[in-house]
C-alpha atoms as a PDB file:
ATOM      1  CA  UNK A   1      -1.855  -6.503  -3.750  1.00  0.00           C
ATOM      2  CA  UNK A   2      -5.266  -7.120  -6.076  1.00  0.00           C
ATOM      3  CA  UNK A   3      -8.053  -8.143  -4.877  1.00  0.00           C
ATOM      4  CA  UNK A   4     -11.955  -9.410  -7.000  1.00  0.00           C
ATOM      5  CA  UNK A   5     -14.709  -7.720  -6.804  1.00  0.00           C
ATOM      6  CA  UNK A   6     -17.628  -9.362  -8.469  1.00  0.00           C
ATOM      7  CA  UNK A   7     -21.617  -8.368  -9.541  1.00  0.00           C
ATOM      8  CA  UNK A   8     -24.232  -9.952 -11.325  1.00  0.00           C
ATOM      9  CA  UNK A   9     -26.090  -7.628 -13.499  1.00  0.00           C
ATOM     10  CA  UNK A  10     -28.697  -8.888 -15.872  1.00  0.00           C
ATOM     11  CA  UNK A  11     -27.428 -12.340 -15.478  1.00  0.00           C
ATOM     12  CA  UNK A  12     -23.899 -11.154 -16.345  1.00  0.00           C
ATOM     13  CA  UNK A  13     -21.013 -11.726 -14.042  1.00  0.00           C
ATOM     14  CA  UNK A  14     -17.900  -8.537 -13.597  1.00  0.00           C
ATOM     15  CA  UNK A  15     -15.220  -9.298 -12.039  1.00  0.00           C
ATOM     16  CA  UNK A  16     -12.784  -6.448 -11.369  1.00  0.00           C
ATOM     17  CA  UNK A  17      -9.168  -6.692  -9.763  1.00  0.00           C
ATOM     18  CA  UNK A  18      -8.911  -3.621  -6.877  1.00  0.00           C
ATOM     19  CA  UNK A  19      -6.271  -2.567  -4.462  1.00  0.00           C
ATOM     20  CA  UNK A  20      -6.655  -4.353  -1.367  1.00  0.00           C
ATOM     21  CA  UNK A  21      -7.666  -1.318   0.688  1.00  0.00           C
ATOM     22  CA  UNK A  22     -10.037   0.300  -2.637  1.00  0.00           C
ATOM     23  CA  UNK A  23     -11.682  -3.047  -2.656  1.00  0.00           C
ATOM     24  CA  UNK A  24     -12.660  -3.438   0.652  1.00  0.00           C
ATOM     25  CA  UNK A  25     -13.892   0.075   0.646  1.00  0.00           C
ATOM     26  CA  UNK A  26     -16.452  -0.618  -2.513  1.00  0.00           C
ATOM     27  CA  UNK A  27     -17.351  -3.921  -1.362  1.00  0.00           C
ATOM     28  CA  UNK A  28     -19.251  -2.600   1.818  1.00  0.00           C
ATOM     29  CA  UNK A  29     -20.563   0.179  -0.680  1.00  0.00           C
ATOM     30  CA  UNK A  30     -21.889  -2.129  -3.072  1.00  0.00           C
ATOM     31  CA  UNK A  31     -23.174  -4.559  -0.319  1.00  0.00           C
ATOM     32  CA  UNK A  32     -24.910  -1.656   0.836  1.00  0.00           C
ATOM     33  CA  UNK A  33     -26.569  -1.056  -2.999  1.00  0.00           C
ATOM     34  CA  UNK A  34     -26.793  -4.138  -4.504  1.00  0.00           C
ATOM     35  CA  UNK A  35     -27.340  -7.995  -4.082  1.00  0.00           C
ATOM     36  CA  UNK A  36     -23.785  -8.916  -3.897  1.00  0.00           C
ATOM     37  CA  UNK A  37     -24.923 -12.713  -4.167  1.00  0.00           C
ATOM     38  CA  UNK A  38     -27.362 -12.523  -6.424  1.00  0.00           C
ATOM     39  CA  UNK A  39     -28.600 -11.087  -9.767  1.00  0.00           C
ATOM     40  CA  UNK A  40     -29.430  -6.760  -9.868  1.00  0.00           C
ATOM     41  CA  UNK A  41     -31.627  -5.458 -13.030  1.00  0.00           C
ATOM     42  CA  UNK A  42     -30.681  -2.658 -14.967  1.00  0.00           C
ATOM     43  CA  UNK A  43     -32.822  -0.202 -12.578  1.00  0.00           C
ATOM     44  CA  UNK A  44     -30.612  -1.570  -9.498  1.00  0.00           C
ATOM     45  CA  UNK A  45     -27.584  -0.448 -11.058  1.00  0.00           C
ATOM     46  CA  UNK A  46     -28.972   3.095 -12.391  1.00  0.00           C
ATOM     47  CA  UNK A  47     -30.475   3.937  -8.992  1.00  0.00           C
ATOM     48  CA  UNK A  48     -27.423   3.119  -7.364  1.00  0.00           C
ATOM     49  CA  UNK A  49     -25.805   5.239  -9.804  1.00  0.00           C
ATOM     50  CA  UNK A  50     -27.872   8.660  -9.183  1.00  0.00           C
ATOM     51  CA  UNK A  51     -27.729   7.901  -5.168  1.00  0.00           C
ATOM     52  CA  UNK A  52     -23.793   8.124  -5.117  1.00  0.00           C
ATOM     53  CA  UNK A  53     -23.807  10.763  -7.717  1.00  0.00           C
ATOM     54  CA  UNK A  54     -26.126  12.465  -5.114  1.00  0.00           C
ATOM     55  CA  UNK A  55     -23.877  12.087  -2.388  1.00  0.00           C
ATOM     56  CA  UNK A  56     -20.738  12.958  -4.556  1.00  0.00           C
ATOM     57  CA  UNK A  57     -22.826  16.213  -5.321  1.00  0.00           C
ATOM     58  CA  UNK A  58     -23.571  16.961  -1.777  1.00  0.00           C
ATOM     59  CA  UNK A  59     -19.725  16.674  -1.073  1.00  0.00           C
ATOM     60  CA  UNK A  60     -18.235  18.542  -3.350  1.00  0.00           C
ATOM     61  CA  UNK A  61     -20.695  21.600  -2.584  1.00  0.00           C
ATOM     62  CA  UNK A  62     -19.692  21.370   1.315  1.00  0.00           C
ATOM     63  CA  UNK A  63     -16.016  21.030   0.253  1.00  0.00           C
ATOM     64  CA  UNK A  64     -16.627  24.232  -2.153  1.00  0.00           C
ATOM     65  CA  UNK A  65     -18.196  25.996   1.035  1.00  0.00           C
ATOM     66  CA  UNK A  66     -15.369  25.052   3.602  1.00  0.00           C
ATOM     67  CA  UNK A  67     -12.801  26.339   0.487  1.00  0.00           C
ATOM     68  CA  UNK A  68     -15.094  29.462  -0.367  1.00  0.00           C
ATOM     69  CA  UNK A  69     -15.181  30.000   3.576  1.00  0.00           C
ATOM     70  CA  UNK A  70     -10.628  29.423   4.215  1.00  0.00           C
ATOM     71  CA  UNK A  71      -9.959  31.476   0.957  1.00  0.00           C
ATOM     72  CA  UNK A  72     -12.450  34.550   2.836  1.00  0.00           C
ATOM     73  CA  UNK A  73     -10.329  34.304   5.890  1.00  0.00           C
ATOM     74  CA  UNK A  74      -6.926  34.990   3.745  1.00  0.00           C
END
């Protein structure tokens, strides 16, 4: 099942149709980043952007540790 997920960004609406569970998930992300009711500027967006880039960085080095560390103890 689909379900909206809508932003305002520079006084353009998105609307994009998620799986139930996916949506969910990124709606408490972006409530967490953005003004889910209102209008977000350009800078909103990109610093939201470069935060979860930052995080997605910082994951995929621990998950290349943990990996580096199991393939060791082969």
């Amino acid at each position: 099942m689909a379900k909206k997920v809508s932003l305002t960004v520079n006084g353009s609406r998105f609307n994009i149709e998620l799986d139930d569970a996916f949506a969910n998930f990124l709606t408490k992300q972006m409530q967490a980043d953005f003004n889910t009711e209102g209008n977000n500027d350009a800078k909103t967006l990109l610093y939201a952007y470069v935060r979860r880039n930052s995080e997605l960085f910082k994951h995929e080095e621990e998950a290349q540790k943990l990996l580096t560390k199991l393939e060791e103890k082969a």
